[in-house]
C-alpha atoms as a PDB file:
ATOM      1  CA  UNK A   1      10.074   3.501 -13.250  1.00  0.00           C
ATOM      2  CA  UNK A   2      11.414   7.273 -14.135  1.00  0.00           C
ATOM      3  CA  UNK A   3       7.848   7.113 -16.338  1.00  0.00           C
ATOM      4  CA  UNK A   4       5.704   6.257 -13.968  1.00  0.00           C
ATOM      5  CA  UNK A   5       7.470   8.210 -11.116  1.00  0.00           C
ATOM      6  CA  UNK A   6       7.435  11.364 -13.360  1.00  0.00           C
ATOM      7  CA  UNK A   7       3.681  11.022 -14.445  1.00  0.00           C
ATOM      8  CA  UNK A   8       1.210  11.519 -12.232  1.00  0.00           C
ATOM      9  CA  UNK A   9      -2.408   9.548 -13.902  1.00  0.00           C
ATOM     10  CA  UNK A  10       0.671   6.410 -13.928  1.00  0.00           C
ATOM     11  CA  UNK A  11       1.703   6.850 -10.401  1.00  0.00           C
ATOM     12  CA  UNK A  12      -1.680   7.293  -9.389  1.00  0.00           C
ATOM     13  CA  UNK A  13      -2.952   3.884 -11.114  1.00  0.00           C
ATOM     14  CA  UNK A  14       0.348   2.053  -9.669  1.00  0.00           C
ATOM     15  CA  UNK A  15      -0.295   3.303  -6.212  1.00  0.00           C
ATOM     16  CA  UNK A  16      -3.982   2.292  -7.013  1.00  0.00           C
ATOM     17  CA  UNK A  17      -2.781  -1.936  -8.126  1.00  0.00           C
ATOM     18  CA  UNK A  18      -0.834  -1.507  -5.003  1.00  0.00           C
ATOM     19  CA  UNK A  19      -3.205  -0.942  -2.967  1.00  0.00           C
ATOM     20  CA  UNK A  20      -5.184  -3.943  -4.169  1.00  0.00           C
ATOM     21  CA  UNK A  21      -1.814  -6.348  -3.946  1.00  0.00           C
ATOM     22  CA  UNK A  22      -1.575  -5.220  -0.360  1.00  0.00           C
ATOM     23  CA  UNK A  23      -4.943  -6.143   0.606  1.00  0.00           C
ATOM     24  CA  UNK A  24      -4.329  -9.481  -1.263  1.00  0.00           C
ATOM     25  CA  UNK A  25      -0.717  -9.833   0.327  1.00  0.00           C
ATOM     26  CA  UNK A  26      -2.245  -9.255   3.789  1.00  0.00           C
ATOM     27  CA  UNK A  27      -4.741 -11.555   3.661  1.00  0.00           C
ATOM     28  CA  UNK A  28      -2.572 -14.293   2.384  1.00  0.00           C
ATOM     29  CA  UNK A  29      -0.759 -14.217   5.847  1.00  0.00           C
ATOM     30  CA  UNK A  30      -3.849 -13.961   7.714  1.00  0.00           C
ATOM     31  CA  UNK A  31      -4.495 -17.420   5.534  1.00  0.00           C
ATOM     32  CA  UNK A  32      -1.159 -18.830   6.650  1.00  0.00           C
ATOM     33  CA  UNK A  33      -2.845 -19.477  10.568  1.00  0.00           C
ATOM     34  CA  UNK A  34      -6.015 -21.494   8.801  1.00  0.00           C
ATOM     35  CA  UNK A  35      -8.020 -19.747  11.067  1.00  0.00           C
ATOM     36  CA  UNK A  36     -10.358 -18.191   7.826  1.00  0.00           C
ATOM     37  CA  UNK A  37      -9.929 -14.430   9.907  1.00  0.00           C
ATOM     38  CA  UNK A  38      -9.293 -11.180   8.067  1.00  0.00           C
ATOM     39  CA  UNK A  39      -5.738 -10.195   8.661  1.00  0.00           C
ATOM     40  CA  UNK A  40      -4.583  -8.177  11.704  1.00  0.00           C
ATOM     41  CA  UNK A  41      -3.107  -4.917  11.921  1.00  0.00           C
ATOM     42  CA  UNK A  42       0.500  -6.558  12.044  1.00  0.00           C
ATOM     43  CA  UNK A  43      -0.212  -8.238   8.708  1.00  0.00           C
ATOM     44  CA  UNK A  44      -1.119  -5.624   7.187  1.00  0.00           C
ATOM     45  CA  UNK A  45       1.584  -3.732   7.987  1.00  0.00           C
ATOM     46  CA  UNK A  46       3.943  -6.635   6.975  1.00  0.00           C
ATOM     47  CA  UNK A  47       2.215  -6.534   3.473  1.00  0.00           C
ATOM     48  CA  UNK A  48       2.651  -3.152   3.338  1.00  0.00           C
ATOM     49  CA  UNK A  49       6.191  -3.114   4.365  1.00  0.00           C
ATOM     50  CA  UNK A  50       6.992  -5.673   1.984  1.00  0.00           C
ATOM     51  CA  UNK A  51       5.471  -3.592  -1.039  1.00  0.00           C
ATOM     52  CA  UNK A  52       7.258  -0.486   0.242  1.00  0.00           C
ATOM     53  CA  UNK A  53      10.728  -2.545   0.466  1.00  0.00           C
ATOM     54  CA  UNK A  54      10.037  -3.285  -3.581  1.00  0.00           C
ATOM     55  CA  UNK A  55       9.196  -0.291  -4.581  1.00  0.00           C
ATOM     56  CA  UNK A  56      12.222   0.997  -3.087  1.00  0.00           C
ATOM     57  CA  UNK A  57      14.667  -1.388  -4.268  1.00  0.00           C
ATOM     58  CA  UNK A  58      12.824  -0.836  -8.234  1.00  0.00           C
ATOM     59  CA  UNK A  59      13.582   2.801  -7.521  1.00  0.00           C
ATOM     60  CA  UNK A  60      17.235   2.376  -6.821  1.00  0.00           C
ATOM     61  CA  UNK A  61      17.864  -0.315  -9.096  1.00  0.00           C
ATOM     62  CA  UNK A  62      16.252   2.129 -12.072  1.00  0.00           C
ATOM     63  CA  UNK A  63      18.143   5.866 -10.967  1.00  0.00           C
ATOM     64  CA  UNK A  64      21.659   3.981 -10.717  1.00  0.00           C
ATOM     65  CA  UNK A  65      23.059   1.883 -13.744  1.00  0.00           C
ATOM     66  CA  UNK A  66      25.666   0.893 -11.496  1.00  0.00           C
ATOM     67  CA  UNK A  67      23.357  -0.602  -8.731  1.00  0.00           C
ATOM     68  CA  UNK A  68      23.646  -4.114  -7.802  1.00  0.00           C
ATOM     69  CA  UNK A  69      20.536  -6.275  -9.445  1.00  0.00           C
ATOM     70  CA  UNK A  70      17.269  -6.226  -8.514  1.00  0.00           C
ATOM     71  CA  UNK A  71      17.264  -9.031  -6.360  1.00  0.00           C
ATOM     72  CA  UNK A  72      20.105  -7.928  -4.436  1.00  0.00           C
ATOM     73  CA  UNK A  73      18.934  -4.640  -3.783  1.00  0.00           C
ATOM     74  CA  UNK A  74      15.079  -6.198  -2.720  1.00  0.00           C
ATOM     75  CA  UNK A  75      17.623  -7.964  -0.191  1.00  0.00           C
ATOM     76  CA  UNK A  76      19.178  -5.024   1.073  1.00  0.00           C
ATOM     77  CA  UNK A  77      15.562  -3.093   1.292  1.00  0.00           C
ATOM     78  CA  UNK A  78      14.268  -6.271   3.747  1.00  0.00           C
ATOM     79  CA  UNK A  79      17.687  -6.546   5.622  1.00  0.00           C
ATOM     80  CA  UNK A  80      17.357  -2.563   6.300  1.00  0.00           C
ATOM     81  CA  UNK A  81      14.115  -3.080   7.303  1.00  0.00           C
ATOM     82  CA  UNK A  82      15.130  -5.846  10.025  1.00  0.00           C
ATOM     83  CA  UNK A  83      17.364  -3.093  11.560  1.00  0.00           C
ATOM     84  CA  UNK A  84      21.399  -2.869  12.272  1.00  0.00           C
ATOM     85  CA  UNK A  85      22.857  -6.297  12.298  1.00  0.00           C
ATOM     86  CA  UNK A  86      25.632  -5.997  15.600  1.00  0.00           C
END
């Protein structure tokens, strides 16, 4: 992650793949209604979202030894995302 992050051609090309995962994310919930539509604006900002929530929990999981696992922190990202819990 430091790699990439610190390299710019590498953080370029991920951004690039992302991009592309997105678009396949996105249309993969449009494909959840069966209605054969491309997706809407609010899937594609729920595939982008989810991509964002990743590459945030990667980033923390990679600049602290200490964090909590991957999986945990990918939990965190999406339960931040949701909002305060009251």
């Amino acid at each position: 992650m430091a790699l990439v992050r610190e390299t710019s051609s590498l953080c370029a090309r991920r951004l690039e793949k992302q991009d592309g995962w997105r678009t396949l994310l996105a249309q993969a919930l449009a494909d959840r209604t069966g209605s054969g539509r491309p997706p809407t604006l609010a899937e594609s900002v729920r595939a982008a979202a989810t991509l964002d929530c990743l590459n945030i929990a990667l980033e923390h999981w990679s600049a602290d030894t200490a964090a909590a696992d991957r999986g945990t922190l990918v939990d965190q990202a999406f339960a931040a995302l949701a909002g305060p819990t009251t």
